[in-house]
C-alpha atoms as a PDB file:
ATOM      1  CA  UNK A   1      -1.006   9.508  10.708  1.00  0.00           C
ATOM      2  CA  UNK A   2       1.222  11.637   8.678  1.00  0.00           C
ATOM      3  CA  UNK A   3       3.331  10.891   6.152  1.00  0.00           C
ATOM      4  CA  UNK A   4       7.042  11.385   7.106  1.00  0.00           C
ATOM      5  CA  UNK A   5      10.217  12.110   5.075  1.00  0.00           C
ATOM      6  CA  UNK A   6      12.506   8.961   4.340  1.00  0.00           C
ATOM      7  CA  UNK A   7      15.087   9.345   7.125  1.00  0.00           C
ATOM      8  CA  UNK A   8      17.463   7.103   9.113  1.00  0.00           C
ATOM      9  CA  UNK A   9      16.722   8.601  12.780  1.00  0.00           C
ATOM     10  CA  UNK A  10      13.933  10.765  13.662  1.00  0.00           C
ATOM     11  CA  UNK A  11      13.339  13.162  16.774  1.00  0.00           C
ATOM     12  CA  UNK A  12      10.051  12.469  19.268  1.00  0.00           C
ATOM     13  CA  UNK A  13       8.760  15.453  17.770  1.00  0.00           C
ATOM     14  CA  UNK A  14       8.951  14.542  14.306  1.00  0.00           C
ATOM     15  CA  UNK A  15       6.590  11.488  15.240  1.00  0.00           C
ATOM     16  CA  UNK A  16       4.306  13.444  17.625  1.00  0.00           C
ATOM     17  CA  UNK A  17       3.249  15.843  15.169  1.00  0.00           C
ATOM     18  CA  UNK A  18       3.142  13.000  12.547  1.00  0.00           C
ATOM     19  CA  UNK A  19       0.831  10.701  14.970  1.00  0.00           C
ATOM     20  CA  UNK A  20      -0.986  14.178  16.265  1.00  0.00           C
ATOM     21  CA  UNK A  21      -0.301  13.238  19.685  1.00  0.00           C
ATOM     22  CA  UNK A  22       1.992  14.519  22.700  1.00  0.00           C
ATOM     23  CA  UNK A  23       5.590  14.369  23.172  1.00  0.00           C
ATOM     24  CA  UNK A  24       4.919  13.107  26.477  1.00  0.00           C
ATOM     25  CA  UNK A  25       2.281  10.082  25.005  1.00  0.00           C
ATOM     26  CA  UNK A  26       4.892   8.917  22.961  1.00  0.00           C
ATOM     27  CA  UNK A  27       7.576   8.883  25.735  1.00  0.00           C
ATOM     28  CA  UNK A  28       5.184   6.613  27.728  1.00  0.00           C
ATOM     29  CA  UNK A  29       4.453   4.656  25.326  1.00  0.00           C
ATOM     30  CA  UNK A  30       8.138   3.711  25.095  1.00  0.00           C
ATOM     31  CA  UNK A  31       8.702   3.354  28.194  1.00  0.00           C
ATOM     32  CA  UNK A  32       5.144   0.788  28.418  1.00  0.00           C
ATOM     33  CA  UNK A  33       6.822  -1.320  24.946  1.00  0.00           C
ATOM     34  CA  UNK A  34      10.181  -1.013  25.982  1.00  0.00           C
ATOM     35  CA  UNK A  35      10.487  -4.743  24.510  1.00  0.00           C
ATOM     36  CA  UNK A  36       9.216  -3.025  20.900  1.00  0.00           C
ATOM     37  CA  UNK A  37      10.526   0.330  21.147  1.00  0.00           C
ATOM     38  CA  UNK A  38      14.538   0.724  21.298  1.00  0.00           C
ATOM     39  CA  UNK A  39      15.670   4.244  20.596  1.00  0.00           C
ATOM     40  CA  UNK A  40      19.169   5.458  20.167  1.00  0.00           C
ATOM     41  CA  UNK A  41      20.482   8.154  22.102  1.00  0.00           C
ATOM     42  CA  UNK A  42      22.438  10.878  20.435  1.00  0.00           C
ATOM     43  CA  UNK A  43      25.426  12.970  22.369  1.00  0.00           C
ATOM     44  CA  UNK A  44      23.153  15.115  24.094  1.00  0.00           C
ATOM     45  CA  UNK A  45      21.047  12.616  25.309  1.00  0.00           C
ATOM     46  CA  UNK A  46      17.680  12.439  23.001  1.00  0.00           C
ATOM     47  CA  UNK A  47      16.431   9.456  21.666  1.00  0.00           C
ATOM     48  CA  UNK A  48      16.774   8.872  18.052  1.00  0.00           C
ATOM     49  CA  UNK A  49      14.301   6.718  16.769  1.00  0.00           C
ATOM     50  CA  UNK A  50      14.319   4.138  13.349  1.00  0.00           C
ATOM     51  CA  UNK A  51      12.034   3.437  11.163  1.00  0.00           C
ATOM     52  CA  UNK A  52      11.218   0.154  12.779  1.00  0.00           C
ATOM     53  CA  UNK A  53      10.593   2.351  15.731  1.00  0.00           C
ATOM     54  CA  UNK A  54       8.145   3.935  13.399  1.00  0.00           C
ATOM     55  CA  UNK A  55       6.136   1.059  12.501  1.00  0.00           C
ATOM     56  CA  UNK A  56       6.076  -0.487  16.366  1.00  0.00           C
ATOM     57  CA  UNK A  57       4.788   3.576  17.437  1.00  0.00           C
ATOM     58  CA  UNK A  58       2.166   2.636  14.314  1.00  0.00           C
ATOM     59  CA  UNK A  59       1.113  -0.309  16.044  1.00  0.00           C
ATOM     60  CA  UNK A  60       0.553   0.734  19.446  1.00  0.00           C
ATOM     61  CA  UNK A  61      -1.864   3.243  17.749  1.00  0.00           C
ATOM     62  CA  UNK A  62      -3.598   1.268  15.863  1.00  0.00           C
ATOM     63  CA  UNK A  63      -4.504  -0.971  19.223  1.00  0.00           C
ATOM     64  CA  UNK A  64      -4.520   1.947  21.645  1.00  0.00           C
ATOM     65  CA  UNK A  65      -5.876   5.152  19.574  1.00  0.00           C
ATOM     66  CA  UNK A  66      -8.238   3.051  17.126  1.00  0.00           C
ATOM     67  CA  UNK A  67      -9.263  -0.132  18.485  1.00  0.00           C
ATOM     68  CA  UNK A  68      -9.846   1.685  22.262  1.00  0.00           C
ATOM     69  CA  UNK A  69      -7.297  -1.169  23.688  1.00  0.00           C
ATOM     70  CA  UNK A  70      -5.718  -0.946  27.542  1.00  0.00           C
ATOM     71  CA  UNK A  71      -1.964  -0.672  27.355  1.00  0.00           C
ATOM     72  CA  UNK A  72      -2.216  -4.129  28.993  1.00  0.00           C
ATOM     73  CA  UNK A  73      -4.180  -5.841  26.724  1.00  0.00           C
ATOM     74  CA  UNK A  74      -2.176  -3.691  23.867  1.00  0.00           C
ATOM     75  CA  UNK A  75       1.123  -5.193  24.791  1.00  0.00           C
ATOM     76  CA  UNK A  76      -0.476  -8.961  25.502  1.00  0.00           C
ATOM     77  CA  UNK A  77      -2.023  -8.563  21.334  1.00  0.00           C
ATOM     78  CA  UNK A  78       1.915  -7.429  20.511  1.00  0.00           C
ATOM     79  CA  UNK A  79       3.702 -10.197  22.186  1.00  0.00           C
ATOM     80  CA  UNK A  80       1.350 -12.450  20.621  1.00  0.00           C
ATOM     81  CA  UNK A  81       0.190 -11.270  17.517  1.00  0.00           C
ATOM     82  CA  UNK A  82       2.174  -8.599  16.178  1.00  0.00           C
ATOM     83  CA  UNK A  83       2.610  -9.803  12.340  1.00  0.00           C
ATOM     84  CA  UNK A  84      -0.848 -10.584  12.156  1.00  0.00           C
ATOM     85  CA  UNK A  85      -1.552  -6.585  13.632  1.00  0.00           C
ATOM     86  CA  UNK A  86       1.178  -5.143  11.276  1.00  0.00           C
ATOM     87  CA  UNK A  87      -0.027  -7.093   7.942  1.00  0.00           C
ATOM     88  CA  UNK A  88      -3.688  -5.976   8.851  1.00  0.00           C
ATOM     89  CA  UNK A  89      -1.894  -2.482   8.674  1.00  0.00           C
ATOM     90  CA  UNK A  90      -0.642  -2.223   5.693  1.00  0.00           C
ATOM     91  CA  UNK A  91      -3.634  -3.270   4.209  1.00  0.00           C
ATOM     92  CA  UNK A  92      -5.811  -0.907   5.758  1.00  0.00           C
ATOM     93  CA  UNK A  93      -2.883   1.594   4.144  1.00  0.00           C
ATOM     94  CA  UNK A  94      -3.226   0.934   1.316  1.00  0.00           C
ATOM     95  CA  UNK A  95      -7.200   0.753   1.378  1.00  0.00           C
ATOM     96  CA  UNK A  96      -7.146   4.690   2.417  1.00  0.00           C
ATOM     97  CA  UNK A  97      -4.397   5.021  -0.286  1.00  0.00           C
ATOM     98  CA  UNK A  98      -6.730   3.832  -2.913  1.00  0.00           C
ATOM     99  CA  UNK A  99      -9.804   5.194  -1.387  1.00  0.00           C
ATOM    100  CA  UNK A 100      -7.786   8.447  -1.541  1.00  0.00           C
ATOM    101  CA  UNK A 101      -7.037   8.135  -5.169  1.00  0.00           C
ATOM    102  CA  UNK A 102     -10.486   6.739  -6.540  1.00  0.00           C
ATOM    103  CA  UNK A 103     -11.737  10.192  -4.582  1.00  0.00           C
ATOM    104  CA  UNK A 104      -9.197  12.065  -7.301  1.00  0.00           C
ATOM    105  CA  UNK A 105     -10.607  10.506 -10.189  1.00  0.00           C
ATOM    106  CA  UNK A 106     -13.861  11.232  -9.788  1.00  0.00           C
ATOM    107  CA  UNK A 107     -13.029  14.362  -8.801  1.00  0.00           C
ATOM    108  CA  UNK A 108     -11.475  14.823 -12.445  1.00  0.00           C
ATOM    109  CA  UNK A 109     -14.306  13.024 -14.446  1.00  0.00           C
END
């Protein structure tokens, strides 16, 4: 995934380009995790979504995109387990983060 600006709301295609995916994919996937996913709507209608919306959209990718899970099993491993999924996240984050910056270092030696 992309990195994205610091922002209160963002726009379904700020997060498709960020998760290289469809408009349309994302759009299911809210309507599938409704219980997770809770955009606001602005005056015209779109859905403005927070950065918790963020991080729920990050962990329906990680189960669906990377670990090749249903949507059905995807939401059962939510409802159940979704600390346990996000914590396993954020260290696998910050694993690439390091990765990525051991890669600059030796780069420089």
């Amino acid at each position: 995934m992309k990195t994205l600006p610091e922002k209160v709301y963002y726009r379904i295609n700020e997060l498709a380009d960020a998760f290289d995916l469809k408009p349309s994919v994302l759009r299911y996937w809210q309507k599938e995790f409704s219980f997770l996913i809770k955009p606001k709507k602005n005056a015209k209608g779109e859905s403005l979504f927070t950065q918790k919306d963020v991080e729920n959209f990050k962990l329906i990718y990680h189960l669906v995109k990377e670990n090749k899970y249903k949507l059905e099993g995807a939401k059962k491993k939510l409802r159940t387990e979704r600390q346990k999924i996000s914590k396993n996240i954020n260290v696998i984050e910050r694993l690439v983060n390091i990765k990525q910056q051991l890669i600059k270092i030796r780069d420089n030696l």
